[in-house]
C-alpha atoms as a PDB file:
ATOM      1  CA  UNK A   1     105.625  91.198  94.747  1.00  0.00           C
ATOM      2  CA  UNK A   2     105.158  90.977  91.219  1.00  0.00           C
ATOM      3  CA  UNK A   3     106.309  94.987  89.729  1.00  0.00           C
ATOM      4  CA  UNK A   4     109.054  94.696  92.445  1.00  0.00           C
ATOM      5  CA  UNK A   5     112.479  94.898  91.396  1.00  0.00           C
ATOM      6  CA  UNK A   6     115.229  92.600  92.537  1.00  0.00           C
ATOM      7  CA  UNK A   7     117.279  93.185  95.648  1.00  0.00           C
ATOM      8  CA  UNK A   8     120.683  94.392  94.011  1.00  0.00           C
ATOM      9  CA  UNK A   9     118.826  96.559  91.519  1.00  0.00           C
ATOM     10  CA  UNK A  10     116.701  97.686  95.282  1.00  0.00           C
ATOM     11  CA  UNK A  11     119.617  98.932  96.361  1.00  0.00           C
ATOM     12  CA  UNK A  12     120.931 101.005  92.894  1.00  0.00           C
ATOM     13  CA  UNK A  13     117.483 102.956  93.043  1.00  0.00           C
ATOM     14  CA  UNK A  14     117.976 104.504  96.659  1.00  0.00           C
ATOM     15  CA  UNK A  15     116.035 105.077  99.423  1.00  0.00           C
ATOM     16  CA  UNK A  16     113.293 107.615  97.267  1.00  0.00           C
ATOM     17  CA  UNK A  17     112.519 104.500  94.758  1.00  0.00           C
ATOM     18  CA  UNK A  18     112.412 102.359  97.310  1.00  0.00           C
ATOM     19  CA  UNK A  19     109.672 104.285  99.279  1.00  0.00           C
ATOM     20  CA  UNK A  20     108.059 104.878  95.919  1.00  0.00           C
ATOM     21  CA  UNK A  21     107.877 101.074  95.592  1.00  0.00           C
ATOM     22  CA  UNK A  22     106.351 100.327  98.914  1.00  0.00           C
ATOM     23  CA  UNK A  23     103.637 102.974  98.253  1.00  0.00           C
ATOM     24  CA  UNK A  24     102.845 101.265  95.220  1.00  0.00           C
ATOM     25  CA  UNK A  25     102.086  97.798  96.822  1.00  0.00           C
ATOM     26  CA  UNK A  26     100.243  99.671  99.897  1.00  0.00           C
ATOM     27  CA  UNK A  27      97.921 100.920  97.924  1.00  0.00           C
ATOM     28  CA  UNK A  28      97.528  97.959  95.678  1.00  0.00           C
ATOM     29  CA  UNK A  29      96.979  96.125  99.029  1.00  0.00           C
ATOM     30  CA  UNK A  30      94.095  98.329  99.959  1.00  0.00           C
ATOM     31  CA  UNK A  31      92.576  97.781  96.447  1.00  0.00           C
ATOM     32  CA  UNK A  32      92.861  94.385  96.447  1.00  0.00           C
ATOM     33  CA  UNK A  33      91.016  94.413 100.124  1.00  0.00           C
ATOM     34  CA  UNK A  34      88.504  96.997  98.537  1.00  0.00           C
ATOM     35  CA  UNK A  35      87.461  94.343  96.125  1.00  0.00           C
ATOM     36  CA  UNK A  36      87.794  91.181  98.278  1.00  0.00           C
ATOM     37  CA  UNK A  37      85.184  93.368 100.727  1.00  0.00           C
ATOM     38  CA  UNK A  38      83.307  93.898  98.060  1.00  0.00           C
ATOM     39  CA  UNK A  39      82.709  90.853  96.685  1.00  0.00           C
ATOM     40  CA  UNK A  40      82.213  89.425 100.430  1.00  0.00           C
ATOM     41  CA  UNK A  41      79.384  91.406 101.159  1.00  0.00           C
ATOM     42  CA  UNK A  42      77.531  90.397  97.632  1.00  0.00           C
ATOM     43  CA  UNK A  43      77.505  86.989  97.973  1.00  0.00           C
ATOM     44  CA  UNK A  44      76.012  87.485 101.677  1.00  0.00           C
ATOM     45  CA  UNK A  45      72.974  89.498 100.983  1.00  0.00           C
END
């Protein structure tokens, strides 16, 4: 939720920008479970 614009300006940008946006935080999701995997399995071995 941080890059994410505001709701008024949300609804300026259209339905494109908004899809846009929601791609961007689904794949910073994954990342951000990448790593958090990651990190999991090196402090168990």
């Amino acid at each position: 939720m941080r890059g994410r614009p505001k709701k008024n300006k949300e609804l300026q940008i259209g339905r494109a920008g908004r899809n846009a946006i929601e791609r961007e935080d689904i794949t910073r999701d994954s990342i951000r479970w990448q790593r958090r995997r990651q990190t999991i399995e090196k402090f168990r071995t």
